[in-house]
N, C-alpha and C. Protein backbone atom coordinates (compact mmCIF):
# COMPACT_ATOMS: atom_id res chain seq x y z
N UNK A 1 0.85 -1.17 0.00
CA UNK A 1 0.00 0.00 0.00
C UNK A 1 0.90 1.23 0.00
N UNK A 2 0.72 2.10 -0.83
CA UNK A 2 1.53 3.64 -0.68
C UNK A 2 0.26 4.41 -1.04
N UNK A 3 0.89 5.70 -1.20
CA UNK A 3 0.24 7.18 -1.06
C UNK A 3 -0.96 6.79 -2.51
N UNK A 4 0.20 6.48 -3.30
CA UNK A 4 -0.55 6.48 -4.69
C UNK A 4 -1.72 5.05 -4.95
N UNK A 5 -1.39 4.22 -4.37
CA UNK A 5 -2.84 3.00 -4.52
C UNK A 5 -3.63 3.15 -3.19
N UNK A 6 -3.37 3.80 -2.09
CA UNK A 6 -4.60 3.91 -0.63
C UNK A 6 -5.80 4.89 -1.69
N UNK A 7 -5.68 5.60 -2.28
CA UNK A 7 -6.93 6.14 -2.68
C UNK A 7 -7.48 5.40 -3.77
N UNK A 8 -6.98 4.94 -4.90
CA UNK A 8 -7.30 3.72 -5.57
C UNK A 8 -8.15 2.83 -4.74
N UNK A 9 -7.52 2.27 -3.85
CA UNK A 9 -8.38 1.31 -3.38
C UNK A 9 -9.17 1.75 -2.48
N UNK A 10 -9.76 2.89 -1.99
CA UNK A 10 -10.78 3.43 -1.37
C UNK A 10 -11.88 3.40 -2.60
N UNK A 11 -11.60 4.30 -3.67
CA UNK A 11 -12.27 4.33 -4.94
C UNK A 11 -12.89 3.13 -5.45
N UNK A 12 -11.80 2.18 -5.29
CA UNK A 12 -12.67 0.61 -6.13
C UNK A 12 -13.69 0.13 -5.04
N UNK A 13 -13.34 0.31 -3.62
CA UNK A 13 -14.30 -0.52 -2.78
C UNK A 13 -15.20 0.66 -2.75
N UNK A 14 -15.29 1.83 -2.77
CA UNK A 14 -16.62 2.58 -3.26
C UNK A 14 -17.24 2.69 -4.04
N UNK A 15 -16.59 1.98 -5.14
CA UNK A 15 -17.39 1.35 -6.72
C UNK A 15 -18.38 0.48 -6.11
N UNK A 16 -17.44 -0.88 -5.56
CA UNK A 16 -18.14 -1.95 -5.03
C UNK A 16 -19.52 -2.02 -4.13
N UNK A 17 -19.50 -0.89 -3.36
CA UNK A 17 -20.72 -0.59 -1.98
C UNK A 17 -21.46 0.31 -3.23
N UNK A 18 -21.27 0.94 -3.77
CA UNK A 18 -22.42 1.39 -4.72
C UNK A 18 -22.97 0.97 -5.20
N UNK A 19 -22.40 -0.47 -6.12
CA UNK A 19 -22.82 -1.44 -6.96
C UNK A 19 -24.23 -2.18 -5.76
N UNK A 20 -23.97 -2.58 -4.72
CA UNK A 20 -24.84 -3.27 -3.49
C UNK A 20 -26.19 -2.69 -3.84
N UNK A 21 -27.36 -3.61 -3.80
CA UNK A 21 -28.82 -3.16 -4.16
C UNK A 21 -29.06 -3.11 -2.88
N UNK A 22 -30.60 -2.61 -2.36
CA UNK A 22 -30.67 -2.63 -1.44
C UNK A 22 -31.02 -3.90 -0.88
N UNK A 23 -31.53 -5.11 -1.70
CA UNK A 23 -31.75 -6.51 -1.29
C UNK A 23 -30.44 -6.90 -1.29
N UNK A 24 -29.22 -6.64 -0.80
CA UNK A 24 -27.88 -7.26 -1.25
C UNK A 24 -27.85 -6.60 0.49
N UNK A 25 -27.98 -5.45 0.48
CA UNK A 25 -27.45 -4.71 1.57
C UNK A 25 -28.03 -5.49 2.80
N UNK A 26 -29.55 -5.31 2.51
CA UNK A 26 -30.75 -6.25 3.81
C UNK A 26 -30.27 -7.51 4.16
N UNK A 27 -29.65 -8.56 3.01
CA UNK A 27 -29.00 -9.36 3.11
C UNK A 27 -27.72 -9.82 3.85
N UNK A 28 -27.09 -8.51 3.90
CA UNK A 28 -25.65 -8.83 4.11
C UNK A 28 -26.26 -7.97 5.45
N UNK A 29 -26.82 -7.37 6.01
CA UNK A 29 -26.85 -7.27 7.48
C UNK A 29 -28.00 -8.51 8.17
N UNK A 30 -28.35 -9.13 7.61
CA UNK A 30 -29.30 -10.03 8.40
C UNK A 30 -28.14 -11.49 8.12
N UNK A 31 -26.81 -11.25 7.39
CA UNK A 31 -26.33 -12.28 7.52
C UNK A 31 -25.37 -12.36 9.41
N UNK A 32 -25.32 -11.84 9.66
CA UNK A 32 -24.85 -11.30 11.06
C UNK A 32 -25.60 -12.08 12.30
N UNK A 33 -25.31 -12.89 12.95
CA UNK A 33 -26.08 -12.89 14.19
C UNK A 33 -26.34 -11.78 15.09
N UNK A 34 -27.31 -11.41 15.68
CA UNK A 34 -27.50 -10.26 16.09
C UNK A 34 -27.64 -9.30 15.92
N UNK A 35 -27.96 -9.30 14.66
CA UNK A 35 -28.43 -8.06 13.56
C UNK A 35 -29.51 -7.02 14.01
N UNK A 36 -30.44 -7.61 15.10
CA UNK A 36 -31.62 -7.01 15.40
C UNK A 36 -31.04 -5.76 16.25
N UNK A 37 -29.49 -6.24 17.09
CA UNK A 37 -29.31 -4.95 18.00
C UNK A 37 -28.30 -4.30 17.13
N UNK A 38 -28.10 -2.84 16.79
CA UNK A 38 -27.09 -1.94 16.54
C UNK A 38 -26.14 -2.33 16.63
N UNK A 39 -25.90 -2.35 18.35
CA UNK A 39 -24.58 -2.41 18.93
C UNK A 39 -24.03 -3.69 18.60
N UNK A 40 -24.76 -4.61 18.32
CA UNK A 40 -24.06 -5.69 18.44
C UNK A 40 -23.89 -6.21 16.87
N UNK A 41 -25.03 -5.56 15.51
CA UNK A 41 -24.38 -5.65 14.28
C UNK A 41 -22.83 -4.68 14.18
N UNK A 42 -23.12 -3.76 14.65
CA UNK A 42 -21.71 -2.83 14.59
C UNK A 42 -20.40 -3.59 15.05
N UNK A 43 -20.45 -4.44 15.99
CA UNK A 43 -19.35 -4.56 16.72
C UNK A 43 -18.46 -6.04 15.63
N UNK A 44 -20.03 -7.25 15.07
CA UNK A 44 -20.21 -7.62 14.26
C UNK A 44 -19.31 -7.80 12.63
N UNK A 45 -19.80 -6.57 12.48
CA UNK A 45 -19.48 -5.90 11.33
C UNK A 45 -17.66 -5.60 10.97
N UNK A 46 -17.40 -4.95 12.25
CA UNK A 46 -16.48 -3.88 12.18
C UNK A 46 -15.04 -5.51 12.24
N UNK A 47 -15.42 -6.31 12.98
CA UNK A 47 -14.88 -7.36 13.47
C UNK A 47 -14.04 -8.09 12.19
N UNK A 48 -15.43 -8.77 11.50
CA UNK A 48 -15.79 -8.86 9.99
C UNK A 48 -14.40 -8.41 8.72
N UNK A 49 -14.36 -6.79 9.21
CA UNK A 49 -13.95 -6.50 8.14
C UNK A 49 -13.10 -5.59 8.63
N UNK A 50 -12.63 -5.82 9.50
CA UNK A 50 -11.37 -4.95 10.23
C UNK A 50 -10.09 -5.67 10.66
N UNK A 51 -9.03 -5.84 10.66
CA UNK A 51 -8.09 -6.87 11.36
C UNK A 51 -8.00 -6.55 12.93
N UNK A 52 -8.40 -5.66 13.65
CA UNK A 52 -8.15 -5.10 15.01
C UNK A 52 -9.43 -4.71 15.89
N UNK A 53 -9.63 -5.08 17.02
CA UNK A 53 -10.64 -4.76 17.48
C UNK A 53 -11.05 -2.99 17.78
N UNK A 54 -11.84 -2.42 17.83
CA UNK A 54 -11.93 -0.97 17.58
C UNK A 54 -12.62 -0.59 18.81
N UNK A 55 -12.15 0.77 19.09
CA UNK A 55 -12.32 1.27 20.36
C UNK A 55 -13.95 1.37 20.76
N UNK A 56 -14.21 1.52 21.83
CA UNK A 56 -15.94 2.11 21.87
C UNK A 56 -15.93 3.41 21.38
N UNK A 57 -14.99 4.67 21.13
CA UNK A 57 -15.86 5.47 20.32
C UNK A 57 -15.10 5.10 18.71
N UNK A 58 -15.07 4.36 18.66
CA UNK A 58 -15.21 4.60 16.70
C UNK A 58 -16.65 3.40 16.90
N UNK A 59 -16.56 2.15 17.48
CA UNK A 59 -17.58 1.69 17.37
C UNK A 59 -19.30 2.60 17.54
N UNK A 60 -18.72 3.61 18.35
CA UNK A 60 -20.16 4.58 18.75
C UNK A 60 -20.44 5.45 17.45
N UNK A 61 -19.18 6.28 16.80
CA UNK A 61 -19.35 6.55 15.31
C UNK A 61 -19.87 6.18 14.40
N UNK A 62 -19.46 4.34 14.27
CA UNK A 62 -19.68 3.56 13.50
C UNK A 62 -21.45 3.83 13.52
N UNK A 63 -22.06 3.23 14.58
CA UNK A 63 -23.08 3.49 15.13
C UNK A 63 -23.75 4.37 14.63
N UNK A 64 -23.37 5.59 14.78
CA UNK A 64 -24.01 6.74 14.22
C UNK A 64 -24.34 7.24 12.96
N UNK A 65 -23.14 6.67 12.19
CA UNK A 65 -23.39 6.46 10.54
C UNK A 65 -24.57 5.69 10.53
N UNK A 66 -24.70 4.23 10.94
CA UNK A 66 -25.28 3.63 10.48
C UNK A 66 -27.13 4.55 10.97
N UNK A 67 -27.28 4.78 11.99
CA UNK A 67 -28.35 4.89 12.31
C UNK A 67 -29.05 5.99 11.79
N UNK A 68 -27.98 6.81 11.50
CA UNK A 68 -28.35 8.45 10.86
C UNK A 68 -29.19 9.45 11.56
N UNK A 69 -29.47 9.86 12.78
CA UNK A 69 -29.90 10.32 13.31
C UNK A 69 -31.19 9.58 14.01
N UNK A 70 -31.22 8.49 13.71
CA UNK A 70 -32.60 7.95 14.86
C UNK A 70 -32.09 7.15 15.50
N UNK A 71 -32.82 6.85 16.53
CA UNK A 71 -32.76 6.31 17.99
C UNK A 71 -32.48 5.25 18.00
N UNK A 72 -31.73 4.32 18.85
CA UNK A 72 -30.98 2.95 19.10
C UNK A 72 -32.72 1.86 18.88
N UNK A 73 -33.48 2.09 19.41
CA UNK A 73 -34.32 1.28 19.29
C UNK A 73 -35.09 1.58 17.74
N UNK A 74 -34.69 2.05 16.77
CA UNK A 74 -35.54 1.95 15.38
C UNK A 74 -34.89 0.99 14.55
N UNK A 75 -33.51 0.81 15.12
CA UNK A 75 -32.73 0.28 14.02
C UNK A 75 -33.60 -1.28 13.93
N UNK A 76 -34.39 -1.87 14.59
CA UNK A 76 -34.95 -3.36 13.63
C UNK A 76 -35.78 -2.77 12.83
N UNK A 77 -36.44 -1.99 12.83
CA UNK A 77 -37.86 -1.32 11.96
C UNK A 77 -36.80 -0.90 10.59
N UNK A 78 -35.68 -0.26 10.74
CA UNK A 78 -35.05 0.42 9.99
C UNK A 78 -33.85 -0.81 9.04
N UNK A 79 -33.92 -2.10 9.71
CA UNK A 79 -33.18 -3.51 9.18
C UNK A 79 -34.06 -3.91 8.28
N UNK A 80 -35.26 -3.91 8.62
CA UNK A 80 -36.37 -4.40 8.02
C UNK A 80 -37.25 -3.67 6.60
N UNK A 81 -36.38 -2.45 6.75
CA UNK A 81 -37.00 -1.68 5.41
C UNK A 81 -35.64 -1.58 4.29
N UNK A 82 -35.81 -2.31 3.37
CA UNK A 82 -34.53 -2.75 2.52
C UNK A 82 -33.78 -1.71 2.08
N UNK A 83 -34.71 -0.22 1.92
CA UNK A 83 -33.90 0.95 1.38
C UNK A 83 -33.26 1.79 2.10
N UNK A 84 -33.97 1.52 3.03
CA UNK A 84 -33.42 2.76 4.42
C UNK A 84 -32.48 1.90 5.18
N UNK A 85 -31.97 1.02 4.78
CA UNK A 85 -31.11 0.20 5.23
C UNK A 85 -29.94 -0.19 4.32
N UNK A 86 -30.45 0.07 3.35
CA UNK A 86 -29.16 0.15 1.80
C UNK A 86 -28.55 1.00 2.02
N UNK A 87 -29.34 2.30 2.13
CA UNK A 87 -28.41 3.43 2.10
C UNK A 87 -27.35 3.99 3.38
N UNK A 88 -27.96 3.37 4.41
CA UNK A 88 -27.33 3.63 5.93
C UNK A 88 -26.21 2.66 5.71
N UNK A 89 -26.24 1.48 5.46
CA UNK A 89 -25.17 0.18 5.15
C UNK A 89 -24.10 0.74 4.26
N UNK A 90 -24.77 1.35 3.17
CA UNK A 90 -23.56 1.83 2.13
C UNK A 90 -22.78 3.00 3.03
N UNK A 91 -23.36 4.06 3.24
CA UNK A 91 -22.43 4.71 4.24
C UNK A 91 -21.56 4.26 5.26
N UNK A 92 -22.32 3.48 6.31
CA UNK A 92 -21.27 2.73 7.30
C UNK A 92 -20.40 2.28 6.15
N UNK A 93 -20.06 1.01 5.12
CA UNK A 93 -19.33 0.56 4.73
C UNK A 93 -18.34 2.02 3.96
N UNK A 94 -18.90 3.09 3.38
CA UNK A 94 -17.35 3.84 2.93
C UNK A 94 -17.12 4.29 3.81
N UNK A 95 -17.39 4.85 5.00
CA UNK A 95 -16.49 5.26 6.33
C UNK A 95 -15.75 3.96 6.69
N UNK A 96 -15.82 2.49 6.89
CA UNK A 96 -14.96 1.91 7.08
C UNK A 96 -13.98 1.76 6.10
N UNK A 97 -14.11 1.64 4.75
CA UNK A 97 -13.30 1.62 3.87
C UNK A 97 -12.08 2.27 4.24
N UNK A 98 -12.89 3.87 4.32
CA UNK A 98 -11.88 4.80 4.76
C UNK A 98 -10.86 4.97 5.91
N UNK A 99 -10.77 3.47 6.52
CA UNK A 99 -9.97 3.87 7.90
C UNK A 99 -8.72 2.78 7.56
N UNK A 100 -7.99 3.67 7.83
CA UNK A 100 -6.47 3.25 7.11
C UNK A 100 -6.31 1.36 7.64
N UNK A 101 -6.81 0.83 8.97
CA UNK A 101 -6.85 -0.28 9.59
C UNK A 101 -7.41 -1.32 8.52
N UNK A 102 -8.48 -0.76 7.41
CA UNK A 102 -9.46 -1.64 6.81
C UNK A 102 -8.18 -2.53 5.49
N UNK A 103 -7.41 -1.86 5.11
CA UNK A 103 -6.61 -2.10 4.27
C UNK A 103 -5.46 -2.99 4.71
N UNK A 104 -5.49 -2.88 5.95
CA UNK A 104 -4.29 -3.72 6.58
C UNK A 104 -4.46 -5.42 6.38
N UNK A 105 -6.03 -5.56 6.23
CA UNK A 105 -6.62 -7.02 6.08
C UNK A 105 -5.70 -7.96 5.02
């Protein structure tokens, strides 16, 4: 990895999360045990596709992307609606992209 392919490969895996429908997205968070709680798809997730375990506040960040301003208890209502869950998923996933740790995989 250098200066000149870390943004390259931010770019291609933001090709990739764009390409994700929202039945791809609904999918790939109900593939998760524990999908129904936030905290515990986040922690999940980050695990998944991170080589290092991550602090409680990036996990609380993480969090916050995903939820987008509503409340810890909407997120099953909000798992359960395929679009409003595409688009929150695609965000969480390019903020992780973006963290220099994700590349270390």
């Amino acid at each position: 990895i250098s200066t000149k392919t870390f943004p390259q490969r931010i770019q291609y895996a933001g090709q990739r999360i764009a390409a994700m429908s929202d039945a791809q997205a609904q999918a790939f968070v109900r593939s998760f045990q524990g999908w129904q709680s936030v905290e515990t798809f986040v922690a999940a997730v980050t695990e998944f596709l991170l080589p290092r375990p991550v602090s409680a506040e990036r996990q609380a960040y993480y969090q916050a992307i995903l939820l987008a301003g509503a409340p810890r208890y909407e997120w099953p209502s909000i798992a359960n609606d395929a679009q409003a869950v595409g688009s929150r998923l695609r965000s969480l996933l390019r903020a992780i992209v973006k963290a220099p740790d994700y590349h270390l995989c």
